[in-house]
C-alpha atoms as a PDB file:
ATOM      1  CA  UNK A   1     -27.624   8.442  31.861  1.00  0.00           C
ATOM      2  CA  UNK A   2     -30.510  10.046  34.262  1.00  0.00           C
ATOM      3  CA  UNK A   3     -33.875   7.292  34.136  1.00  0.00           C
ATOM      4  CA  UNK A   4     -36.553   9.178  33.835  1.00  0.00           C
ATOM      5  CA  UNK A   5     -40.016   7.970  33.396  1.00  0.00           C
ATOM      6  CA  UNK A   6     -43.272   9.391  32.142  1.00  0.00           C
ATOM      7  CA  UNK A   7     -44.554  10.060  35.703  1.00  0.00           C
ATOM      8  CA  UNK A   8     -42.252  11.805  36.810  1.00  0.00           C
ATOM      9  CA  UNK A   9     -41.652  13.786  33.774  1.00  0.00           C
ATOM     10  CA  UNK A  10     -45.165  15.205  34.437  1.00  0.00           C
ATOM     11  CA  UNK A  11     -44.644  16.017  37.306  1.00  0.00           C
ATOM     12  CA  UNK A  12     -41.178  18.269  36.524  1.00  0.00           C
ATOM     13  CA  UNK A  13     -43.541  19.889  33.721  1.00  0.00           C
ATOM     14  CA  UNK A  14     -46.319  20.797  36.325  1.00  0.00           C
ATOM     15  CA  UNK A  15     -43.455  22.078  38.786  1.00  0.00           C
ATOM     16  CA  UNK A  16     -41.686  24.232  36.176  1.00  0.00           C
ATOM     17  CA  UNK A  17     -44.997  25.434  34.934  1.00  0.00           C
ATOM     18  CA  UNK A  18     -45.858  26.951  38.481  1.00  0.00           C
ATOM     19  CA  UNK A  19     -42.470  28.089  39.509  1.00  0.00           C
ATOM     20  CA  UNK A  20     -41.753  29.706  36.038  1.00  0.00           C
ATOM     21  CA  UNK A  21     -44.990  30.379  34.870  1.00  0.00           C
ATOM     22  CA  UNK A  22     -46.554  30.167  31.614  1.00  0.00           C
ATOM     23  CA  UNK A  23     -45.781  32.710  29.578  1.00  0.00           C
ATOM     24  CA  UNK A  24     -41.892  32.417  30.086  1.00  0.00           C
ATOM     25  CA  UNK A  25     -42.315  28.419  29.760  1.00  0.00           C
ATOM     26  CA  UNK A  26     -41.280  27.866  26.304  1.00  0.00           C
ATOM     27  CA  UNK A  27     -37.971  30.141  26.688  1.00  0.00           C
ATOM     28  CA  UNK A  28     -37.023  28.343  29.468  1.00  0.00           C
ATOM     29  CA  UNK A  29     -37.843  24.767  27.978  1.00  0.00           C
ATOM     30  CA  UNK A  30     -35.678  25.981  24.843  1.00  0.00           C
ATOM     31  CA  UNK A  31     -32.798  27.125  26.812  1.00  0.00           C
ATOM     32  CA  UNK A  32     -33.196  23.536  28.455  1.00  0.00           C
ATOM     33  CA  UNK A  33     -32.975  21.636  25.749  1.00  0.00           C
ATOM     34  CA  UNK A  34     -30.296  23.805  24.318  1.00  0.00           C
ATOM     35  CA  UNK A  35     -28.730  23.195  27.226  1.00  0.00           C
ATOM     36  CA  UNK A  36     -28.968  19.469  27.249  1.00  0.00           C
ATOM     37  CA  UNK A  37     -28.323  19.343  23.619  1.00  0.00           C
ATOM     38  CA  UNK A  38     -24.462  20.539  25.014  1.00  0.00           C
ATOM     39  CA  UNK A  39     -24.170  18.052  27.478  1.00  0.00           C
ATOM     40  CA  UNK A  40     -24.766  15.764  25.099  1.00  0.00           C
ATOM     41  CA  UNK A  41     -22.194  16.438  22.910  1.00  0.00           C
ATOM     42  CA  UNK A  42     -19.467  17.201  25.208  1.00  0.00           C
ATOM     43  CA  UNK A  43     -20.124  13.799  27.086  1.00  0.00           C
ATOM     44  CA  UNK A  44     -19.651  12.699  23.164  1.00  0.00           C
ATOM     45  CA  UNK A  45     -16.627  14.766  22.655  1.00  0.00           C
ATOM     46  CA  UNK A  46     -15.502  13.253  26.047  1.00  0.00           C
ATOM     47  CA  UNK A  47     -15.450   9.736  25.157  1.00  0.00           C
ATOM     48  CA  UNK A  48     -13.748  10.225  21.599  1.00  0.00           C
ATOM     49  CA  UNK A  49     -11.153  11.475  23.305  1.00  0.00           C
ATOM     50  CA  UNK A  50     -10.572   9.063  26.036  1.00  0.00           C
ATOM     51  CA  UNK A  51     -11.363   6.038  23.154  1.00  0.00           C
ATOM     52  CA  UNK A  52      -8.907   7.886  20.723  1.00  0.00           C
ATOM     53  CA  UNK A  53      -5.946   7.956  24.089  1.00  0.00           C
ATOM     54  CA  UNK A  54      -6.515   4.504  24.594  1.00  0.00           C
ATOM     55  CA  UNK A  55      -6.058   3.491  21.053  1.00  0.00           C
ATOM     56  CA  UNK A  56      -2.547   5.750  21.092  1.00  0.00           C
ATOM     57  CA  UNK A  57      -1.657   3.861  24.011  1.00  0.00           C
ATOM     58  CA  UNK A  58      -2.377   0.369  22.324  1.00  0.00           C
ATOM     59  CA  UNK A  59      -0.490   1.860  19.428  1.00  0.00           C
ATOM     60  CA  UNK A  60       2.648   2.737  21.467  1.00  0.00           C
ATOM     61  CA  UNK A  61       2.171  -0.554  23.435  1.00  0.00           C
ATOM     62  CA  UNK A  62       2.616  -2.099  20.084  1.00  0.00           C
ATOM     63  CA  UNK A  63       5.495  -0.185  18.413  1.00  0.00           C
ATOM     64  CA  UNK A  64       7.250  -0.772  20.911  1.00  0.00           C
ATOM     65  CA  UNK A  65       6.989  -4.500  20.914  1.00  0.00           C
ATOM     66  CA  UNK A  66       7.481  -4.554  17.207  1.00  0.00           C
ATOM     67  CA  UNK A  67      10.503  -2.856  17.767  1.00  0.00           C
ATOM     68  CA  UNK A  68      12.335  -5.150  20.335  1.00  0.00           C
ATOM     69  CA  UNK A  69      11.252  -8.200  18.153  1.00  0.00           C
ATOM     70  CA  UNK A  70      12.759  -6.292  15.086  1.00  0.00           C
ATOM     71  CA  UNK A  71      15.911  -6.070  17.606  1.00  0.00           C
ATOM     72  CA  UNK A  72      15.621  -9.428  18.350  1.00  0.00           C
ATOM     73  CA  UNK A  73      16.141 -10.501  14.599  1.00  0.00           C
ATOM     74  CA  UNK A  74      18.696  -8.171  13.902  1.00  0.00           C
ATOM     75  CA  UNK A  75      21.072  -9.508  16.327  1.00  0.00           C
ATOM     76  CA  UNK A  76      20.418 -12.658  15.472  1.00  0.00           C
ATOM     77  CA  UNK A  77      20.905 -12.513  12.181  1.00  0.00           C
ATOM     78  CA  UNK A  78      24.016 -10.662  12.832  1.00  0.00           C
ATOM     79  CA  UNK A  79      25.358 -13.919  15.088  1.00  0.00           C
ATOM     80  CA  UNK A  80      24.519 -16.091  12.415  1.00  0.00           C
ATOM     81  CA  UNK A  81      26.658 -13.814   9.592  1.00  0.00           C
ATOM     82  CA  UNK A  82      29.476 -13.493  12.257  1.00  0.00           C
ATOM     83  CA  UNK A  83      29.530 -17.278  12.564  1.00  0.00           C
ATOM     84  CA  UNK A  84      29.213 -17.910   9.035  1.00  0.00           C
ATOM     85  CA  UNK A  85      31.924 -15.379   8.689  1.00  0.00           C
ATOM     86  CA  UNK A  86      34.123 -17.070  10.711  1.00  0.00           C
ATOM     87  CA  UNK A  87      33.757 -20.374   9.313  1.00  0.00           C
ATOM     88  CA  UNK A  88      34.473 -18.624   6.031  1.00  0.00           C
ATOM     89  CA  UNK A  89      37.720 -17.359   7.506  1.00  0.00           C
ATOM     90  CA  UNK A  90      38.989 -20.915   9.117  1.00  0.00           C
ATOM     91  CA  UNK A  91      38.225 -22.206   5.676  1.00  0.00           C
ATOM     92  CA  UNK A  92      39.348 -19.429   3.378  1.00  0.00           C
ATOM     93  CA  UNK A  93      43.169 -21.510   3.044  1.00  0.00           C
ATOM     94  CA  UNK A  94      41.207 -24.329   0.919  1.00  0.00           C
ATOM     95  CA  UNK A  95      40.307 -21.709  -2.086  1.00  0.00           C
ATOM     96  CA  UNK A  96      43.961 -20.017  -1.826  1.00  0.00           C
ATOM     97  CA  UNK A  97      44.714 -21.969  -4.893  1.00  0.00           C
ATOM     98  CA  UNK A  98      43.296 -19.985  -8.025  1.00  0.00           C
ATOM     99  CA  UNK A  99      41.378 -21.625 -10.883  1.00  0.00           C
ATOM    100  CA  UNK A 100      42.035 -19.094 -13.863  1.00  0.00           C
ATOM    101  CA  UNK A 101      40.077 -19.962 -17.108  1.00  0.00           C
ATOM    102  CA  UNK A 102      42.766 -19.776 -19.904  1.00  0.00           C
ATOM    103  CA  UNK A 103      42.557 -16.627 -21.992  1.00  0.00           C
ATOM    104  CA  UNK A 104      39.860 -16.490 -24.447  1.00  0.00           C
ATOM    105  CA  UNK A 105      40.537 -16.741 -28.393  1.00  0.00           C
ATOM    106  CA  UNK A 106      39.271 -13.746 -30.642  1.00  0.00           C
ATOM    107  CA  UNK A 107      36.865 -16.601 -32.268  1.00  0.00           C
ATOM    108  CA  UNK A 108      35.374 -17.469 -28.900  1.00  0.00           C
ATOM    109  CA  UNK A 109      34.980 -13.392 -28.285  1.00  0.00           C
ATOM    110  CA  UNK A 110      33.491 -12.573 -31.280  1.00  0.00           C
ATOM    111  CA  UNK A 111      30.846 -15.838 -31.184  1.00  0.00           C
ATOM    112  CA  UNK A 112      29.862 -14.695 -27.388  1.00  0.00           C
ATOM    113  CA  UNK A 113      28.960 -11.183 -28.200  1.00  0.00           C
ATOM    114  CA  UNK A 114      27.345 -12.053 -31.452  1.00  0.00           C
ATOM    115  CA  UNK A 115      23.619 -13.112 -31.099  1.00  0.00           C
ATOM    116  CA  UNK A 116      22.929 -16.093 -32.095  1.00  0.00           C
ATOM    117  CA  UNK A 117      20.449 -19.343 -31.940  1.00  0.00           C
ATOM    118  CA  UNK A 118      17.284 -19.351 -29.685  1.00  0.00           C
ATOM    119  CA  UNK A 119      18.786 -16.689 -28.039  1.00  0.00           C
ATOM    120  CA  UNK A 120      18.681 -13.931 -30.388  1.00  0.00           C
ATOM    121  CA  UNK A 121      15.684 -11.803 -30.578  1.00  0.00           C
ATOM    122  CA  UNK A 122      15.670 -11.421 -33.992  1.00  0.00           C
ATOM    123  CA  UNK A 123      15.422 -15.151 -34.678  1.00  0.00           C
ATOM    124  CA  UNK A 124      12.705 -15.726 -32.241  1.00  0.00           C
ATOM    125  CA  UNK A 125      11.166 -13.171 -34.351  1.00  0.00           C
ATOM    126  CA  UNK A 126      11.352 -14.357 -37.742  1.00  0.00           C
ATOM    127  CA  UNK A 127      10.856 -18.189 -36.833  1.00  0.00           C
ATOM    128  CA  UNK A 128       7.056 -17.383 -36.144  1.00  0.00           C
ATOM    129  CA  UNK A 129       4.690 -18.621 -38.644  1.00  0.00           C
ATOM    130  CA  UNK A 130       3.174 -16.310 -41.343  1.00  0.00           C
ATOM    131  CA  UNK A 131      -0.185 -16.745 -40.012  1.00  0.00           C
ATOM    132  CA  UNK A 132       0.438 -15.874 -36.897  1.00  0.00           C
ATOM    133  CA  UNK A 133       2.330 -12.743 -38.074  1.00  0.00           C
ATOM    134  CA  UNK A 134      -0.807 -11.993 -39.915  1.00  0.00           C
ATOM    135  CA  UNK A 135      -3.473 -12.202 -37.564  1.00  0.00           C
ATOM    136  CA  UNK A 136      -1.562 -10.246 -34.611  1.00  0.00           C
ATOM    137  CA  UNK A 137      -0.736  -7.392 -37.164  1.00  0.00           C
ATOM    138  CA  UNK A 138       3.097  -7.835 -36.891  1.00  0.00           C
ATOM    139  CA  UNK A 139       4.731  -6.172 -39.826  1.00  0.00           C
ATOM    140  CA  UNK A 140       6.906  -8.022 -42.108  1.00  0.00           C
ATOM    141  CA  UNK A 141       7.975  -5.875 -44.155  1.00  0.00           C
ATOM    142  CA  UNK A 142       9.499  -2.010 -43.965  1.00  0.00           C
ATOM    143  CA  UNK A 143       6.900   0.958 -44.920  1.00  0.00           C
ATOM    144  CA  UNK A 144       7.343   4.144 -44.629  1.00  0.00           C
ATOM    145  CA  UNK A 145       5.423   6.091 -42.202  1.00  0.00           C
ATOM    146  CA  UNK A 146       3.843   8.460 -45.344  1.00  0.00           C
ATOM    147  CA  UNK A 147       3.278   5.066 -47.256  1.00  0.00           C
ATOM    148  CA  UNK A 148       1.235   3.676 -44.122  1.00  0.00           C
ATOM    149  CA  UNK A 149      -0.869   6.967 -44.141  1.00  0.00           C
ATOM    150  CA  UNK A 150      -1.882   6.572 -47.537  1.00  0.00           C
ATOM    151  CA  UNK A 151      -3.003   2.847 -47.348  1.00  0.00           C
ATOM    152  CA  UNK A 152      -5.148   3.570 -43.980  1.00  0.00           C
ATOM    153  CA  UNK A 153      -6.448   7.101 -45.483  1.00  0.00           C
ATOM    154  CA  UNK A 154      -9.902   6.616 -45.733  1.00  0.00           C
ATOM    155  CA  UNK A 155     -11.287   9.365 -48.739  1.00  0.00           C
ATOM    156  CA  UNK A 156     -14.025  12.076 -47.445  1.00  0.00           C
ATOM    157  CA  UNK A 157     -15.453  11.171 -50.950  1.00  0.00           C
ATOM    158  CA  UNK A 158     -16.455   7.602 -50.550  1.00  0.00           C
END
């Protein structure tokens, strides 16, 4: 900002002191630094705003590219599915012909919906090992929630 050195600082204090005088000296040294103390943080206030306009800028600047490159792949991805599309189309006549499965039988029906093999959760479930059911708490068997109760109660008594 302003270079100012000790000299000459002096000598502004010795000029202020006999142009003001000095019994109105401090006031006048207050309101200066008061004073300065603004300038300060306008010229602060200043260049947040000009840094915060340039990064808007920047921002814009880069939206903008973003958004023709997004452009950019959305038309070409929409030349490649029209192409595709129209391959499809010259070639649809080869799959005219349909394939039907035969009709299922009620045996085939009723095995598909049933669960069954590795498949099935429940004989996943049952197929692991007693020890392992017992160490990870997994319940075997069916208790009742007032049954459970009882055999974790612990008596006030004991």
């Amino acid at each position: 900002m302003i270079d100012l050195g000790v000299s000459k600082l002096a000598l502004i204090a010795v000029v202020a002191l006999v142009v003001v005088g000095p019994e109105r000296l401090p006031k006048v040294a207050r309101m200066a630094g008061n004073l300065f103390g603004r300038a300060q943080r306008y010229m602060a206030d200043v260049k947040s705003e000009v840094n915060r306009q340039m990064e808007m800028e920047e921002f814009k600047k880069f939206r903008e590219e973003s958004a023709s490159a997004l452009k950019e792949v959305e038309n070409s991805i929409h030349s490649v599915t029209n192409e595709a599309s129209a391959n499809l189309t010259d070639q649809a006549d080869i799959f005219e012909t349909s394939f039907e499965k035969p009709p299922l039988d009620e045996k085939e029906v009723l095995r598909k919906t049933k669960r069954q093999g590795r498949n099935s959760w429940g004989v996943r479930r049952a197929a692991r090992p007693v020890w392992f059911k017992r160490s990870s708490g997994m319940r075997t068997r069916v208790q009742s929630g007032a049954a459970r109760m009882k055999r974790f109660h612990h008596s006030a008594g004991k």
